[in-house]
C-alpha atoms as a PDB file:
ATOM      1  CA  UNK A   1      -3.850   5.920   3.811  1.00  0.00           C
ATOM      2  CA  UNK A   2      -2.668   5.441   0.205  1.00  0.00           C
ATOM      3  CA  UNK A   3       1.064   4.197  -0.417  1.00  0.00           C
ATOM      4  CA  UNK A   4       1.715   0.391   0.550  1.00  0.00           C
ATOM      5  CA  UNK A   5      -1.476  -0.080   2.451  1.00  0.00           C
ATOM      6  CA  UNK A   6      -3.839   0.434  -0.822  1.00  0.00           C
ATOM      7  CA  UNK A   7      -1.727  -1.833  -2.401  1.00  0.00           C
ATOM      8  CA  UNK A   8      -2.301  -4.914   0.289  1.00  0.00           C
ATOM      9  CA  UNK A   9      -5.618  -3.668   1.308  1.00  0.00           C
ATOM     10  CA  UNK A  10      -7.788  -6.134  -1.353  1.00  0.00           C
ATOM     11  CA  UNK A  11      -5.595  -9.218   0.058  1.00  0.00           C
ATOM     12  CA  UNK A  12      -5.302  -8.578   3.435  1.00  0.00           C
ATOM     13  CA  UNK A  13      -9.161  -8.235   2.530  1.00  0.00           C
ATOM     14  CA  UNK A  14      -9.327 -11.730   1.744  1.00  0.00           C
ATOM     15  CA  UNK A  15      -7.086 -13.029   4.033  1.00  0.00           C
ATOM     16  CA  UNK A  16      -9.290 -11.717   7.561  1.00  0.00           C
ATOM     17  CA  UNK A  17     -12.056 -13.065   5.887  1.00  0.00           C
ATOM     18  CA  UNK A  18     -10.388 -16.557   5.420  1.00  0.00           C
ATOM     19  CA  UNK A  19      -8.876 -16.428   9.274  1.00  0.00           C
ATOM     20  CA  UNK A  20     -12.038 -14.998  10.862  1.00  0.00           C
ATOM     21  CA  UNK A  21     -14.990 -16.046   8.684  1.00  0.00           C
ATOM     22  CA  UNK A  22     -17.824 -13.402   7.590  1.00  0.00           C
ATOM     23  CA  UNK A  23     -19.729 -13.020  10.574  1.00  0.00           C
ATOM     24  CA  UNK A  24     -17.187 -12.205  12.581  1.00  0.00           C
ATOM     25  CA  UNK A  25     -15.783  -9.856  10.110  1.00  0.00           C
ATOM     26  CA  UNK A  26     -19.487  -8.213   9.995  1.00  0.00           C
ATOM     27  CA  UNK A  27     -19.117  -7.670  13.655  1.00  0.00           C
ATOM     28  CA  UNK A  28     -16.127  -6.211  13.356  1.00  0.00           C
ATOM     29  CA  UNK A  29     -17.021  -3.880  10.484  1.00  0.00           C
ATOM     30  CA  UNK A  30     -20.688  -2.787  12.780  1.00  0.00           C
ATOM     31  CA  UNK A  31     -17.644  -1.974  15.675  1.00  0.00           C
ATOM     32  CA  UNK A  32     -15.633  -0.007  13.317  1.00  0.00           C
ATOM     33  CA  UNK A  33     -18.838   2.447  12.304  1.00  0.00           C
ATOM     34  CA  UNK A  34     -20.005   2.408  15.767  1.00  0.00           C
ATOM     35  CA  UNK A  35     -16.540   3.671  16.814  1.00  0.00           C
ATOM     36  CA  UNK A  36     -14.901   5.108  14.011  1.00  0.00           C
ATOM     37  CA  UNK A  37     -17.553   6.059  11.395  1.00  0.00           C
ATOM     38  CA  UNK A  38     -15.347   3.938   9.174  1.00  0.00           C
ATOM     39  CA  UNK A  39     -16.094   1.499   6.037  1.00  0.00           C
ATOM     40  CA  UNK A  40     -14.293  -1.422   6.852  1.00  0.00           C
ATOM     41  CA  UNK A  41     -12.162  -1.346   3.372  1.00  0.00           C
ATOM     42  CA  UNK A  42     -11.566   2.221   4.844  1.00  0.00           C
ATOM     43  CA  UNK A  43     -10.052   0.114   7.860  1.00  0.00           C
ATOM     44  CA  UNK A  44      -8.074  -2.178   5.792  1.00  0.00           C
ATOM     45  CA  UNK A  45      -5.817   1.379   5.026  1.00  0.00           C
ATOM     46  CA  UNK A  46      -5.937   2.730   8.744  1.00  0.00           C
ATOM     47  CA  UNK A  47      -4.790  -0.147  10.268  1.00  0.00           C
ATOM     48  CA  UNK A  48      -4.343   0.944  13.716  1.00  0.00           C
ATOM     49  CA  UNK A  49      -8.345   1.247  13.830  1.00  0.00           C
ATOM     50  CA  UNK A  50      -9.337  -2.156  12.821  1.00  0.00           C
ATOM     51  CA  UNK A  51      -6.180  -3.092  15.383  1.00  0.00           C
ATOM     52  CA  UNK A  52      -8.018  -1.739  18.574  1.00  0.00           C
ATOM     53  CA  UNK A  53     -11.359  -3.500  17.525  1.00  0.00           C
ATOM     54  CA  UNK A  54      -8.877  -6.409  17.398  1.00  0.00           C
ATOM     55  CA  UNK A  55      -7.841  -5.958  20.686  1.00  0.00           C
ATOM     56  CA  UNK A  56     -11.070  -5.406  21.862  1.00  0.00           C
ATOM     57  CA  UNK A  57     -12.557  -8.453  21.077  1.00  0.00           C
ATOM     58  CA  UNK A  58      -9.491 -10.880  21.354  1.00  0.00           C
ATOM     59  CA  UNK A  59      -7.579  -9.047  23.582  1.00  0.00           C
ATOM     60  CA  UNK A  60      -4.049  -7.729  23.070  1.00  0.00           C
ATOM     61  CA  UNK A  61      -2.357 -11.206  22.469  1.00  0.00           C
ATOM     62  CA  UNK A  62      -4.989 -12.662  20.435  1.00  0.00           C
ATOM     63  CA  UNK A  63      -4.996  -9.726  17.989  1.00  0.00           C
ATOM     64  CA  UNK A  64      -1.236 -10.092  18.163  1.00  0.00           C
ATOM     65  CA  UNK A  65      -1.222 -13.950  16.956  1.00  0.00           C
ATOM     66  CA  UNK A  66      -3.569 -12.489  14.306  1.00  0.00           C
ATOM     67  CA  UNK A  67      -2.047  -9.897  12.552  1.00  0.00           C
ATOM     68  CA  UNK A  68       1.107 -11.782  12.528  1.00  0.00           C
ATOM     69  CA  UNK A  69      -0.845 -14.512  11.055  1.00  0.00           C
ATOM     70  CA  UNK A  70      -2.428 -11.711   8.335  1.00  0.00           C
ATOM     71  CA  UNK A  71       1.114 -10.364   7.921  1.00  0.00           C
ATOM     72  CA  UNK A  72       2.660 -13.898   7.489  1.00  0.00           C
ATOM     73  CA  UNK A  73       0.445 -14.368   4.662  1.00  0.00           C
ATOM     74  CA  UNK A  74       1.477 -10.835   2.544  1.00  0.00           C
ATOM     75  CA  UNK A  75       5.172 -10.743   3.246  1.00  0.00           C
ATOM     76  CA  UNK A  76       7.712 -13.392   3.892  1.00  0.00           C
ATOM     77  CA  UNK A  77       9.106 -13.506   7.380  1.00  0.00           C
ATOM     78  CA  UNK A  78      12.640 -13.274   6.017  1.00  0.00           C
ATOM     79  CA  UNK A  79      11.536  -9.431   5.132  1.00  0.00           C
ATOM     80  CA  UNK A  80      12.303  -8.624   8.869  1.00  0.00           C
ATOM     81  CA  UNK A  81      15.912  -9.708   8.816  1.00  0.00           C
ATOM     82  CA  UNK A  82      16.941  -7.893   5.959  1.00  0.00           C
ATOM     83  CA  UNK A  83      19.053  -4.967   5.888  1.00  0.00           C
ATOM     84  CA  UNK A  84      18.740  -1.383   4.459  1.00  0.00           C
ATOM     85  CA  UNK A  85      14.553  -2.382   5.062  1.00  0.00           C
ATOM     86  CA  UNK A  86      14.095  -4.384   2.204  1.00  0.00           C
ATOM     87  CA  UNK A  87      10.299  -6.157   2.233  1.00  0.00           C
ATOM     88  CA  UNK A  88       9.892  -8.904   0.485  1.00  0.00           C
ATOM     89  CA  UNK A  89       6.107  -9.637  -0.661  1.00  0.00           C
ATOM     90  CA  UNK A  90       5.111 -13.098  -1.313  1.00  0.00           C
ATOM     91  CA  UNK A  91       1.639 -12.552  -1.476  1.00  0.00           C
ATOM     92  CA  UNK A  92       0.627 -13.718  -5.091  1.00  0.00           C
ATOM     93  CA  UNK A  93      -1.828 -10.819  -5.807  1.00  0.00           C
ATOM     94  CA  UNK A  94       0.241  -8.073  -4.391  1.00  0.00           C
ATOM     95  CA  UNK A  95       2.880  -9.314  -6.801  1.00  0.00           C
ATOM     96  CA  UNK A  96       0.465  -9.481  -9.777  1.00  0.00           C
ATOM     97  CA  UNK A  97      -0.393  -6.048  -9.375  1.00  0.00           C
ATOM     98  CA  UNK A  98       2.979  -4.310  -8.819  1.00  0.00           C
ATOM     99  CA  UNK A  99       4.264  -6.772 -12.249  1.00  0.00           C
ATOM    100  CA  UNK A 100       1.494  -5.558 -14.162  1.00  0.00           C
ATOM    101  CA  UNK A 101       1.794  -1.670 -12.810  1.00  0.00           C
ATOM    102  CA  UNK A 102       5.992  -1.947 -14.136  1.00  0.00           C
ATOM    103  CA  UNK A 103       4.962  -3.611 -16.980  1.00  0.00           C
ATOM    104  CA  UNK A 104       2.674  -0.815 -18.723  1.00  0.00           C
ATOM    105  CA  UNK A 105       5.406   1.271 -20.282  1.00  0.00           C
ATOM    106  CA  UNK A 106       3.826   4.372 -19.816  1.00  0.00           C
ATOM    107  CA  UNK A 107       3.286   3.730 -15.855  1.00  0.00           C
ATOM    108  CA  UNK A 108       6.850   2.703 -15.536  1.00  0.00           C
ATOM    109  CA  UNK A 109       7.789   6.134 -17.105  1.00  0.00           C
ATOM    110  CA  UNK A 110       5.686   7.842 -14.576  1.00  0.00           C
ATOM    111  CA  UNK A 111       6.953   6.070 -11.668  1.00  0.00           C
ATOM    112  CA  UNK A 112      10.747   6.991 -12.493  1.00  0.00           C
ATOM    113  CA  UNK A 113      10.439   9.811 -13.233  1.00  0.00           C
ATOM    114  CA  UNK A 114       8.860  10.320  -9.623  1.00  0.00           C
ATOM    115  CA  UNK A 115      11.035   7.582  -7.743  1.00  0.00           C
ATOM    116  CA  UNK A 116      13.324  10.041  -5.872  1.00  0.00           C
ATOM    117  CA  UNK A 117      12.051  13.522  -6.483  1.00  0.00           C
ATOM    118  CA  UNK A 118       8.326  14.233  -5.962  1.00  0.00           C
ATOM    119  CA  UNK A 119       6.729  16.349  -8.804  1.00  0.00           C
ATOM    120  CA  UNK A 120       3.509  18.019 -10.372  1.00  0.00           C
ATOM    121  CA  UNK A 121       1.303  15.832 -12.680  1.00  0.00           C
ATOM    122  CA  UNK A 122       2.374  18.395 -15.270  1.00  0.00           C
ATOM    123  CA  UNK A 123       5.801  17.876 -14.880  1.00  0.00           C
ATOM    124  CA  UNK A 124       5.482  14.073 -14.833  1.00  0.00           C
ATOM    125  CA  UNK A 125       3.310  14.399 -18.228  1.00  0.00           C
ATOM    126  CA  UNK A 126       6.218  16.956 -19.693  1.00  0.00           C
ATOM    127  CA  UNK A 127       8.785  14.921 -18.625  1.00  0.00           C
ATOM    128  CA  UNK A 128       7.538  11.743 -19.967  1.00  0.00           C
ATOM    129  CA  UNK A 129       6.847  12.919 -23.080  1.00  0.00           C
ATOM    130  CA  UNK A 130       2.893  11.541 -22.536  1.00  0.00           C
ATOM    131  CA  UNK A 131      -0.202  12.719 -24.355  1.00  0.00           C
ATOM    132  CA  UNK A 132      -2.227  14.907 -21.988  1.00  0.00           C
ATOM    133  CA  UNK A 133      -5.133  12.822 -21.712  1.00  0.00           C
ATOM    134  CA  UNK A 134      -3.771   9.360 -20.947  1.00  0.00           C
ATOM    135  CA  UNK A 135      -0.747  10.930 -19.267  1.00  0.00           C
ATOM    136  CA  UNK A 136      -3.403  12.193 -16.481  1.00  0.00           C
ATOM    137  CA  UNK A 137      -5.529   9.084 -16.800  1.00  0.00           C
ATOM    138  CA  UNK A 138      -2.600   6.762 -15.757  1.00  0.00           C
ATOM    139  CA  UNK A 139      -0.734   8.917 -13.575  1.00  0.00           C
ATOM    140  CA  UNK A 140      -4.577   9.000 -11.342  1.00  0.00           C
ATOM    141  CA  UNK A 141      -4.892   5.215 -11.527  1.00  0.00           C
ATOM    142  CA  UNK A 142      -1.304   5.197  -9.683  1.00  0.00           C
ATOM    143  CA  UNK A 143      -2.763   7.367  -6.849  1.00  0.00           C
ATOM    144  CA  UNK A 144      -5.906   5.046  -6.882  1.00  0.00           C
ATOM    145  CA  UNK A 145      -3.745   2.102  -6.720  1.00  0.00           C
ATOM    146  CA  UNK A 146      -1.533   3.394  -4.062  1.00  0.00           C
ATOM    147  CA  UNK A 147       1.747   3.753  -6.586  1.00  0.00           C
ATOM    148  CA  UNK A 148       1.849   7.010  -6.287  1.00  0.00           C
ATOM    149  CA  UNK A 149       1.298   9.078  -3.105  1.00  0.00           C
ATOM    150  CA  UNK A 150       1.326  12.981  -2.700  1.00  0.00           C
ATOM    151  CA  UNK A 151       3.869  14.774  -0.471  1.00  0.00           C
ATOM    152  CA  UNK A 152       3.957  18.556  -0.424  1.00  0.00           C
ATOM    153  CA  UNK A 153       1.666  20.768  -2.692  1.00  0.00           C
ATOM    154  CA  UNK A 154       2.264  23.990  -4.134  1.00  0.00           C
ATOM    155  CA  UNK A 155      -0.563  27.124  -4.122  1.00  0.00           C
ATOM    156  CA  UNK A 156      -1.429  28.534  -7.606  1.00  0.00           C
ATOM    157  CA  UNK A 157      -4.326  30.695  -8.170  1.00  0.00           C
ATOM    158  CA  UNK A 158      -5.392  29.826  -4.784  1.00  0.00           C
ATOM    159  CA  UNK A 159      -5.761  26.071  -5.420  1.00  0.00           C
ATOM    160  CA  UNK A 160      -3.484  23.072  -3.831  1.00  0.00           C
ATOM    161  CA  UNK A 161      -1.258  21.220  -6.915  1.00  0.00           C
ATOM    162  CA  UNK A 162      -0.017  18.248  -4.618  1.00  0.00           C
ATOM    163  CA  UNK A 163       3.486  17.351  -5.510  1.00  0.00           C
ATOM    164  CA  UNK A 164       3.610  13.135  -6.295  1.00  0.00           C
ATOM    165  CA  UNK A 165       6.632  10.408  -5.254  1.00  0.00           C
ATOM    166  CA  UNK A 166       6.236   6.735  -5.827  1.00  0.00           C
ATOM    167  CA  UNK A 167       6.265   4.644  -2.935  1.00  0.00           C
ATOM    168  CA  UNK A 168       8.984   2.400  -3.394  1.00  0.00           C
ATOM    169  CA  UNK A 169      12.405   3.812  -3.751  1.00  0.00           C
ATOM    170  CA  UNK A 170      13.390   0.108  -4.854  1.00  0.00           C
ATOM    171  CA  UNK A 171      11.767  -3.005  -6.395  1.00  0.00           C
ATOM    172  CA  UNK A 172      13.223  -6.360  -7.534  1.00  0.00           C
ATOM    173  CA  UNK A 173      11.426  -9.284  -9.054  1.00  0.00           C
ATOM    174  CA  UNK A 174      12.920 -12.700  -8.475  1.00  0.00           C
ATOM    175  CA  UNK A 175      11.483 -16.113 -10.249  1.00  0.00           C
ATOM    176  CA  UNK A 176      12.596 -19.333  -8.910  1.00  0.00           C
ATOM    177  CA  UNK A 177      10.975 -22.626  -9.318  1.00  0.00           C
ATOM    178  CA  UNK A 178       7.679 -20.800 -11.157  1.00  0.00           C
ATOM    179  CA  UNK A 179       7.248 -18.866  -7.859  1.00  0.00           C
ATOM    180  CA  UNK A 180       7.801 -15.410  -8.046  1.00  0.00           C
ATOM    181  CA  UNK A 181       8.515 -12.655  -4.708  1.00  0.00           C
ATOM    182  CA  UNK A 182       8.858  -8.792  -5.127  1.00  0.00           C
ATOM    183  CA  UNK A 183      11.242  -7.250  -2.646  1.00  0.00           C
ATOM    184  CA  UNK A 184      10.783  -3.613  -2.374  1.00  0.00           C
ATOM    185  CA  UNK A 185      12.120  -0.596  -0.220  1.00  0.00           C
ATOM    186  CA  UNK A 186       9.430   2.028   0.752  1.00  0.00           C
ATOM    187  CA  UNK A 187      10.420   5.520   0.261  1.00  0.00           C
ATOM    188  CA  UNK A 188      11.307   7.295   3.611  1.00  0.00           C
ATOM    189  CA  UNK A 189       7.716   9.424   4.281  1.00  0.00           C
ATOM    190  CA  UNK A 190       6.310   5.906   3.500  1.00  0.00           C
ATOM    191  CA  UNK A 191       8.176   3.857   5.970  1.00  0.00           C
ATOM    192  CA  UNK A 192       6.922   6.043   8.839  1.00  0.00           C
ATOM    193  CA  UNK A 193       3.210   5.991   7.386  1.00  0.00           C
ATOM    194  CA  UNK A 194       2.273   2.818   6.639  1.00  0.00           C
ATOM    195  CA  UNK A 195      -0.312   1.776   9.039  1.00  0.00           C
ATOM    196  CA  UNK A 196      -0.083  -1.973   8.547  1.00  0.00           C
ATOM    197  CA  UNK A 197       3.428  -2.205   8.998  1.00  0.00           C
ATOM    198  CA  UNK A 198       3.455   0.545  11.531  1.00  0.00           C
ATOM    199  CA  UNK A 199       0.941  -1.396  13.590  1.00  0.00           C
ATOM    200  CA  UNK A 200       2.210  -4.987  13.148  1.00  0.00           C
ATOM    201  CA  UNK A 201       6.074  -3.866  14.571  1.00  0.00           C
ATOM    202  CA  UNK A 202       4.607  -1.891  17.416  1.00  0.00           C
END
C-alpha cells in the first residue's frame, strides 16, 4: 500500500530485524510466500499479512507486545493522545526523509499544490510552473516514496490518468535539544488505509 506505510516500511524494516533477529525474520518471510505469495518488503506495506504470521507463531498477545514494541519505535506514544489525529514520528529516518522530501523546492511545490485537492500529473506540472521532464521525474519519485498516492482516475483515449493527493494534509517540524520529531495529519482516504496503523489500533 503506498501512502504512510512506504514511508515507514525501510525502518520498520530494520526495526523487526533488530527485535526478532534474521532467522526468525527468514521464517517469517518463507510463511509469508507460502501463504501469501508475498515478498516480505511487500509485507512491510500490507501489514495485516505479516500481522497473522505474527499471530501465528506468537500467538495473538505476543504479536500484540510486538507490534507495539515496532510501533513504539516509529512514533511517539504521545501521538495517540492527541487531538484532531495528529502523529507524531520520532523515528530518526522517517524524519530524514520527509525533511529532505520538503526541502527540495520543486517537491514541496508538487506536494501543495496536491495537499487538499487531488490532480493529474499534468496539472501538477502546469501548475507548478515545472519543466516537463523533471516535473514528471520528481512528481514519480513521490509515488515511489509514498508522498504522493493516487485517488480517482479519469478515462482518456481509453487509458486510466490516476488523479494524485499527498498524504499528509498537515506536517510540522519541531527541534528541541538537537532532537528533532515530525507531527503530521494523514489525509482522510489515508487514515482509513494505512495498514500499519490500521492493524496496530485494531
Amino acid at each position: 500500500m503506498p501512502g504512510l506505510d512506504r514511508i515507514i516500511a525501510k525502518s520498520l524494516n530494520d526495526i523487526i530485524e533488530k527485535n526478532l533477529g534474521i532467522k526468525t525474520v527468514q521464517k517469517i518471510e518463507n510463511r509469508l510466500f507460502e501463504k501469501y505469495g508475498i515478498s516480505w518488503s511487500q509485507s512491510l506495506e500490507e501489514f495485516e499479512k505479516l500481522d497473522y504470521v505474527l499471530k501465528e507463531l506468537f500467538g495473538d498477545a505476543g504479536a500484540k507486545g510486538l507490534e507495539n514494541r515496532f510501533c513504539e519505535n516509529i512514533f511517539d506514544s504521545k501521538s495517540k493522545k492527541t487531538n484532531e489525529g495528529w502523529i507524531i514520528i520520532s523515528d530518526p529516518r522517517i524524519n530524514s526523509t520527509i525533511i529532505q522530501t520538503f526541502g527540495d523546492l520543486e517537491k514541496k511545490k508538487i506536494i501543495d499544490s496536491v495537499i487538499s485537492t487531488p490532480k493529474i500529473m499534468y496539472e501538477i506540472i502546469k501548475e507548478c510552473d515545472l519543466p516537463q521532464t523533471s516535473g514528471y521525474r520528481k512528481i514519480n519519485a513521490l509515488i515511489s516514496d509514498g508522498f504522493l498516492i493516487p485517488t480517482e482516475f479519469e478515462v482518456k483515449e481509453n487509458k486510466k490518468i490516476f488523479k494524485y493527493i499527498c498524504t499528509f494534509k498537515n506536517l510540522k517540524i519541531d527541534i528541541n535539544s538537537n532532537q528533532i520529531k515530525v507531527s503530521v495529519q494523514l489525509n482522510d482516504s489515508q487514515q482509513e488505509q494505512c495498514s500499519f496503523l490500521r492493524t496496530i489500533n485494531a
